[in-house]
C-alpha atoms as a PDB file:
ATOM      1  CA  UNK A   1     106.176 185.884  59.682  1.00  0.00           C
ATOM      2  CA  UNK A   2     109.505 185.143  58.282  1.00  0.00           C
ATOM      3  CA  UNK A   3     111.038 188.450  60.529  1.00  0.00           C
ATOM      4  CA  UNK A   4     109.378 186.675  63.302  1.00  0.00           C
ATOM      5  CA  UNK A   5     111.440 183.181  62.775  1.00  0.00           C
ATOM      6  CA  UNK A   6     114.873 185.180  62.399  1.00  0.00           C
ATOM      7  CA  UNK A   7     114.237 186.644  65.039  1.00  0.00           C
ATOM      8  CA  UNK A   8     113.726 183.676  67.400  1.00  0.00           C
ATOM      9  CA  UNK A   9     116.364 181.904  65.300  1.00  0.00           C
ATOM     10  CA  UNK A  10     118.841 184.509  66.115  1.00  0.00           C
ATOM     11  CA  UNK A  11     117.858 184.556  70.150  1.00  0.00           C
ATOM     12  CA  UNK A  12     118.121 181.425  70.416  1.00  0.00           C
ATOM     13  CA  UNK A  13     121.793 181.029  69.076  1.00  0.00           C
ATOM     14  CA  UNK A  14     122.960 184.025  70.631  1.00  0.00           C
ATOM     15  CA  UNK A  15     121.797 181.931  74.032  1.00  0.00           C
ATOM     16  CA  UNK A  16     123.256 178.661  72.956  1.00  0.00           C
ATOM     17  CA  UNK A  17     126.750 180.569  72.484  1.00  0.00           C
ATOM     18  CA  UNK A  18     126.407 182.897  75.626  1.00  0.00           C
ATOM     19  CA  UNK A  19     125.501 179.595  77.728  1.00  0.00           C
ATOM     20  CA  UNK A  20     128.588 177.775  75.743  1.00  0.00           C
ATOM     21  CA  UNK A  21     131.435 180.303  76.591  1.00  0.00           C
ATOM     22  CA  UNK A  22     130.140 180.700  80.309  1.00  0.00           C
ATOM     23  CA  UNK A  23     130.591 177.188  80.809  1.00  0.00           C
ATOM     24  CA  UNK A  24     134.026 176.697  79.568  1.00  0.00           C
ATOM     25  CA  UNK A  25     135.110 179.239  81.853  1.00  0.00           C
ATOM     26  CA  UNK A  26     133.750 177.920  84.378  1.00  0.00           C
ATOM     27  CA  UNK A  27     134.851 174.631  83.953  1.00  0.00           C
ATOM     28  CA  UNK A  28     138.950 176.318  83.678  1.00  0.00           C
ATOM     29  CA  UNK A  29     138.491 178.037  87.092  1.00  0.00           C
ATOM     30  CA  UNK A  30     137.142 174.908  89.053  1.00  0.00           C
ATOM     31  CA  UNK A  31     140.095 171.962  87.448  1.00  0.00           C
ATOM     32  CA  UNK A  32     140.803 170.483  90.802  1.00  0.00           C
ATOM     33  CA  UNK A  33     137.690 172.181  93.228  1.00  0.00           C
ATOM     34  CA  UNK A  34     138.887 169.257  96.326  1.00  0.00           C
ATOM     35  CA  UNK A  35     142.430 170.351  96.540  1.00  0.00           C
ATOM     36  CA  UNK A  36     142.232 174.069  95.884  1.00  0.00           C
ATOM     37  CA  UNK A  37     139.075 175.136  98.458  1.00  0.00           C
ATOM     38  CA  UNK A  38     138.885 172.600 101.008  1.00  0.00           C
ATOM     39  CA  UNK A  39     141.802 170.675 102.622  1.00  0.00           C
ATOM     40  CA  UNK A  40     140.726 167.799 104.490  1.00  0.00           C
ATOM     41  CA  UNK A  41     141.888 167.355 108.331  1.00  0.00           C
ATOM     42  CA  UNK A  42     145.470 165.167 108.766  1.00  0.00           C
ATOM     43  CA  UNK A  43     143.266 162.649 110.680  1.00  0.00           C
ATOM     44  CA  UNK A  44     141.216 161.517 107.495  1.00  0.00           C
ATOM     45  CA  UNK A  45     144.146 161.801 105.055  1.00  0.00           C
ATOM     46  CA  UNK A  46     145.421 158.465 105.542  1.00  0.00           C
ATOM     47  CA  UNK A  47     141.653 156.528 105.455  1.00  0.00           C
ATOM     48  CA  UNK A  48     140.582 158.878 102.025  1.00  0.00           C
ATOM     49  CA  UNK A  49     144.095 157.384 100.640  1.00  0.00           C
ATOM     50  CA  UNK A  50     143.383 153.923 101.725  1.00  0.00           C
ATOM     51  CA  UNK A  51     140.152 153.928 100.366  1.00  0.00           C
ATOM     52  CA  UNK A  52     141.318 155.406  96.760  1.00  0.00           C
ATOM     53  CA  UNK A  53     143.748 152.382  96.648  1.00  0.00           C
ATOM     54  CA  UNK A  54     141.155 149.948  97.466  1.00  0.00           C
ATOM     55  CA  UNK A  55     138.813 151.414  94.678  1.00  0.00           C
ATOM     56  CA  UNK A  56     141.888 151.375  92.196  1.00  0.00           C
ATOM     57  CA  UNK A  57     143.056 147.809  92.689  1.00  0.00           C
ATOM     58  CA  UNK A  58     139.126 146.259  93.198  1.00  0.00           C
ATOM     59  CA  UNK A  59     138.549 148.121  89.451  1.00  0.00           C
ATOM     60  CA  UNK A  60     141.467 146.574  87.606  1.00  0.00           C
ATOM     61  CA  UNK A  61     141.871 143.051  89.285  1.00  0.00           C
ATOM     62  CA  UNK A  62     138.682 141.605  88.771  1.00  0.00           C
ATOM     63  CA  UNK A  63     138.984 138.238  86.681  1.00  0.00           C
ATOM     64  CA  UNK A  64     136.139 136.481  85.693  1.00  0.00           C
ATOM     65  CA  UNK A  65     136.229 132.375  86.689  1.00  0.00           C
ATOM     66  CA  UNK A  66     134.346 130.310  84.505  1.00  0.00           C
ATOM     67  CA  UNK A  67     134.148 127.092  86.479  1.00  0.00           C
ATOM     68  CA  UNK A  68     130.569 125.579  87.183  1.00  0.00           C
ATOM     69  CA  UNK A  69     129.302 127.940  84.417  1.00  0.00           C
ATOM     70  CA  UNK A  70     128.492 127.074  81.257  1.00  0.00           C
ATOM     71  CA  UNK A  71     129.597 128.442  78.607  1.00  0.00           C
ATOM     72  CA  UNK A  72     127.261 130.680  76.624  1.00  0.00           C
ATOM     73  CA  UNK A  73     128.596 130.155  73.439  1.00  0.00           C
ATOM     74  CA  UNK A  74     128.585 126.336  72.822  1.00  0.00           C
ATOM     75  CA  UNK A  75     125.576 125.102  70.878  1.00  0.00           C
ATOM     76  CA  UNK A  76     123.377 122.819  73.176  1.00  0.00           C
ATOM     77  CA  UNK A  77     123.231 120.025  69.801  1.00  0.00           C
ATOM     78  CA  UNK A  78     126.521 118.879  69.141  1.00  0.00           C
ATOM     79  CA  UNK A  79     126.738 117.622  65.913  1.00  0.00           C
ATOM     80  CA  UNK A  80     129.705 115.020  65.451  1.00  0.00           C
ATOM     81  CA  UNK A  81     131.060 116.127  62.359  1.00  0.00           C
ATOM     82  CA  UNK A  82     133.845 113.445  62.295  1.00  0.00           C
ATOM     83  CA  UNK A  83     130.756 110.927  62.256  1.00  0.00           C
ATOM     84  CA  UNK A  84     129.413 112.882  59.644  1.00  0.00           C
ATOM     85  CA  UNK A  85     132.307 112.849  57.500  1.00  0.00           C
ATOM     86  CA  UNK A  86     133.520 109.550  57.786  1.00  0.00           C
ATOM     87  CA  UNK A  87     129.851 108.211  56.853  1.00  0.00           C
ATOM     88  CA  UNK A  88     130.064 110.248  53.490  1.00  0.00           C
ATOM     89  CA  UNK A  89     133.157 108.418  52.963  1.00  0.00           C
ATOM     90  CA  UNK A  90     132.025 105.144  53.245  1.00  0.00           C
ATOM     91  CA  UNK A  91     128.335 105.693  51.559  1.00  0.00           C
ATOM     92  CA  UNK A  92     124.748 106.925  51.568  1.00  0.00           C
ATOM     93  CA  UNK A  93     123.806 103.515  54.166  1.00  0.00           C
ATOM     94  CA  UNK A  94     125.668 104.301  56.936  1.00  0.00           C
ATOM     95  CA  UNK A  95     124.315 107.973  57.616  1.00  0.00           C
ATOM     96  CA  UNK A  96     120.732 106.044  57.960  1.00  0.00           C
ATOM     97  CA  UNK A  97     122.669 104.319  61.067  1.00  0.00           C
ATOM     98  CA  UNK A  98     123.350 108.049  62.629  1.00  0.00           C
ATOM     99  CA  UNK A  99     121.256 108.642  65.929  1.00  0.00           C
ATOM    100  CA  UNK A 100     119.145 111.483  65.526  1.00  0.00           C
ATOM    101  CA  UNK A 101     119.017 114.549  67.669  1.00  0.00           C
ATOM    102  CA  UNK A 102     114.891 113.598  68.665  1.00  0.00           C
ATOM    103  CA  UNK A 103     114.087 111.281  71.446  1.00  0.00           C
ATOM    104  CA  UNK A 104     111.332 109.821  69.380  1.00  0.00           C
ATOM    105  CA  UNK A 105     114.173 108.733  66.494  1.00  0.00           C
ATOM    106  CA  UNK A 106     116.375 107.128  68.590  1.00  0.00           C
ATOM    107  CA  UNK A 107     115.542 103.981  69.738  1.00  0.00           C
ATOM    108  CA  UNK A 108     113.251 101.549  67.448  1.00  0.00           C
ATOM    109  CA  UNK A 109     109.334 102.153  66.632  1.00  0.00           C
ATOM    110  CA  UNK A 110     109.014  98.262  69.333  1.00  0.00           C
ATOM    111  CA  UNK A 111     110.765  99.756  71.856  1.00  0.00           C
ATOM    112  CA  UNK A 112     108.192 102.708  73.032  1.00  0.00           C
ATOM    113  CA  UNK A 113     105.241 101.466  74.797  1.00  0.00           C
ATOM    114  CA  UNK A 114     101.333 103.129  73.841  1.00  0.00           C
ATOM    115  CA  UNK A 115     100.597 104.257  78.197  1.00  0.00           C
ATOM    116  CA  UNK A 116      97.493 106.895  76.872  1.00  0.00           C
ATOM    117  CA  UNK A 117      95.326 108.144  74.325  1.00  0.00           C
ATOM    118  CA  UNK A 118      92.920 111.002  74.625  1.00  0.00           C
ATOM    119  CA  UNK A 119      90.509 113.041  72.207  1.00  0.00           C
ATOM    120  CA  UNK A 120      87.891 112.412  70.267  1.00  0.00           C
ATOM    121  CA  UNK A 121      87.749 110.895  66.624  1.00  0.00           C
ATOM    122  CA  UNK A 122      88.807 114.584  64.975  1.00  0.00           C
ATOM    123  CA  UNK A 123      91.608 114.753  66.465  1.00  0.00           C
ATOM    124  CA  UNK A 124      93.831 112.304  69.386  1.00  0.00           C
ATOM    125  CA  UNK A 125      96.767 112.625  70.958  1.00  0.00           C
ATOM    126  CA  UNK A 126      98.771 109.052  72.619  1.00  0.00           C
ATOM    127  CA  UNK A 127     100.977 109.555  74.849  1.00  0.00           C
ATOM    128  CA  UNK A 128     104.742 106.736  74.675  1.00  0.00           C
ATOM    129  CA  UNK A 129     106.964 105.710  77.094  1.00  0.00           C
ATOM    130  CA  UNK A 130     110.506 104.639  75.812  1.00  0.00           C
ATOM    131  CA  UNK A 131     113.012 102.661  77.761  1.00  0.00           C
ATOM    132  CA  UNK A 132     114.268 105.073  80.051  1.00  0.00           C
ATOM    133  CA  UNK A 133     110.451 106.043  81.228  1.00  0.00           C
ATOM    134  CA  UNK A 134     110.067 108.896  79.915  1.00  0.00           C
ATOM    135  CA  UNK A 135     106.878 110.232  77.944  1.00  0.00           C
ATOM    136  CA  UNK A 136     106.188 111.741  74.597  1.00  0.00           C
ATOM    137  CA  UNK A 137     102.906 112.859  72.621  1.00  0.00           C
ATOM    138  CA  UNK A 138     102.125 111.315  69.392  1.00  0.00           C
ATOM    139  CA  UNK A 139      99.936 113.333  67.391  1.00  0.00           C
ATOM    140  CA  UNK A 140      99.171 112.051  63.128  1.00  0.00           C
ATOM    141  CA  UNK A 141     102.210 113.095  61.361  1.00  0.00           C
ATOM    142  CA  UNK A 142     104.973 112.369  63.676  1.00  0.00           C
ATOM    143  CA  UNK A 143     108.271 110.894  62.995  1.00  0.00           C
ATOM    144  CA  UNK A 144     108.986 107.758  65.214  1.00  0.00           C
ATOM    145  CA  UNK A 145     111.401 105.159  65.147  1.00  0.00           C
ATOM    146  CA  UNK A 146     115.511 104.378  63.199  1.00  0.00           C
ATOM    147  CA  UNK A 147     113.592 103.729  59.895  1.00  0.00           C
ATOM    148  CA  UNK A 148     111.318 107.172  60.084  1.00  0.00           C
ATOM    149  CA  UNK A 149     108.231 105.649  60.862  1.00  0.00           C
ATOM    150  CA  UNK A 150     105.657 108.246  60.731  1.00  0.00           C
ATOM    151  CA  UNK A 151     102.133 108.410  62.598  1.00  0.00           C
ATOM    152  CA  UNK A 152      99.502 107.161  60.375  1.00  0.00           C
ATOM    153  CA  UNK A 153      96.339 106.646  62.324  1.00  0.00           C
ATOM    154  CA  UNK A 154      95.356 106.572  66.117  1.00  0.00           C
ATOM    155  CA  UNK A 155      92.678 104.609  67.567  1.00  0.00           C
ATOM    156  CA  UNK A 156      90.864 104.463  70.293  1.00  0.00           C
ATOM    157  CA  UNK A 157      92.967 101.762  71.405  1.00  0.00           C
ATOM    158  CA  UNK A 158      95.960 101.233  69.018  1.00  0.00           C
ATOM    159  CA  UNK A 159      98.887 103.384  66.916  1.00  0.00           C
ATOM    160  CA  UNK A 160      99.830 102.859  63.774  1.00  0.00           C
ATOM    161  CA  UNK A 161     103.097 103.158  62.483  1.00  0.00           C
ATOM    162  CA  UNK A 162     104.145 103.185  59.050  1.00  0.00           C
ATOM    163  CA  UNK A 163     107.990 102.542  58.603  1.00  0.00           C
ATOM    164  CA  UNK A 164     109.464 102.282  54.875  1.00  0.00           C
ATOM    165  CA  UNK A 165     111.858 104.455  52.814  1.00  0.00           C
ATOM    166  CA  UNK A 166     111.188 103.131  49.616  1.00  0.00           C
ATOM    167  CA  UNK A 167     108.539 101.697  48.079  1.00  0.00           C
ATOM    168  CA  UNK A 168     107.675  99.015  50.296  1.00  0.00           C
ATOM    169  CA  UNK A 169     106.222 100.283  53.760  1.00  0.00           C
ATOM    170  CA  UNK A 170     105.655  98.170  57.118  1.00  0.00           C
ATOM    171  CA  UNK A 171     103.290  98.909  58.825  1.00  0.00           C
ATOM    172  CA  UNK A 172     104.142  98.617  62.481  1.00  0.00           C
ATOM    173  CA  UNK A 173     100.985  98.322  65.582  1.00  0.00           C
ATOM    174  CA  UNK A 174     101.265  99.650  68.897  1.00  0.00           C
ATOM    175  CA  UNK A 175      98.559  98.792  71.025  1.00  0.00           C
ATOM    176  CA  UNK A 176      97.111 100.394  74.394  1.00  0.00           C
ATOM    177  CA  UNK A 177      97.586  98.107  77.374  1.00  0.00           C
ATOM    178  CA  UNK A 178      95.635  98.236  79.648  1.00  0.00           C
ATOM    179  CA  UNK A 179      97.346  97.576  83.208  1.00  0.00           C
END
């Protein structure tokens, strides 16, 4: 068994440099196989250079233009960090006055208008319109509102909001019109 392996082994290396050797001398007798064997006619010469330059220059000269694009590597958030910085300065109140980087915590809890609820009493959904007409889901649980209001309950016909930070919370109705 083991004469067996060495054997094999010793085939197959004796193959690996046999195939090795015949190729590098193969590869020194054909350097340059387009100029030595085959000359081409004076007729093409001048469109086989032309083309060679035209491959040369279209490799090196490309230059990539950036305008209309945008740029991959910008964050799509922008944080203002001079905002940031200035408000630790001046105290813990004025990053409360901050705009947040959700649509639902931008503009106050009065502003957004109740336009659909749906479910059952497990589990509803209402549907807000803010200012600019555009619509959001409300499920129990989400943030709403500059004070962070948060979702306490919705009805079949009503959401309610309750806003407070500290110990004292408001609690803030939106009902479902019906028009």
């Amino acid at each position: 068994m083991i004469k067996s392996k060495f054997i094999t082994l010793n085939i197959l290396i004796s193959l690996f440099i046999t195939a090795f050797f015949a190729f590098a001398q193969e590869g020194e007798k054909s350097s340059n196989p387009v100029s030595s064997s085959v000359a081409a006619p004076a007729e093409i010469q001048p469109a086989i250079q032309q083309l060679t330059s035209i491959v040369q220059t279209t490799d090196s000269s490309y230059n990539y233009n950036p305008v209309g694009k945008p740029d991959p590597f910008r964050p799509f958030v922008e944080i203002d960090t001079t905002a940031i910085k200035t408000a630790e300065k001046r105290g813990k109140d004025d990053k409360k006055d901050m705009s947040s980087i959700f649509p639902l915590q931008r503009a106050a809890t009065e502003k957004f208008r109740v336009v659909g609820i749906a479910g059952d009493q497990l589990r509803r959904v209402a549907i807000v319109e803010d200012t600019a007409k555009k619509f959001y889901p409300l499920f129990k649980g989400t943030y709403i509102g500059l004070k962070n209001g948060r979702v306490v309950e919705i009805m079949a016909d009503r959401v309610i909001v309750e806003e407070g930070e500290e110990k004292i919370a408001k609690r803030i109705i939106l009902k479902l019109r019906k028009d």
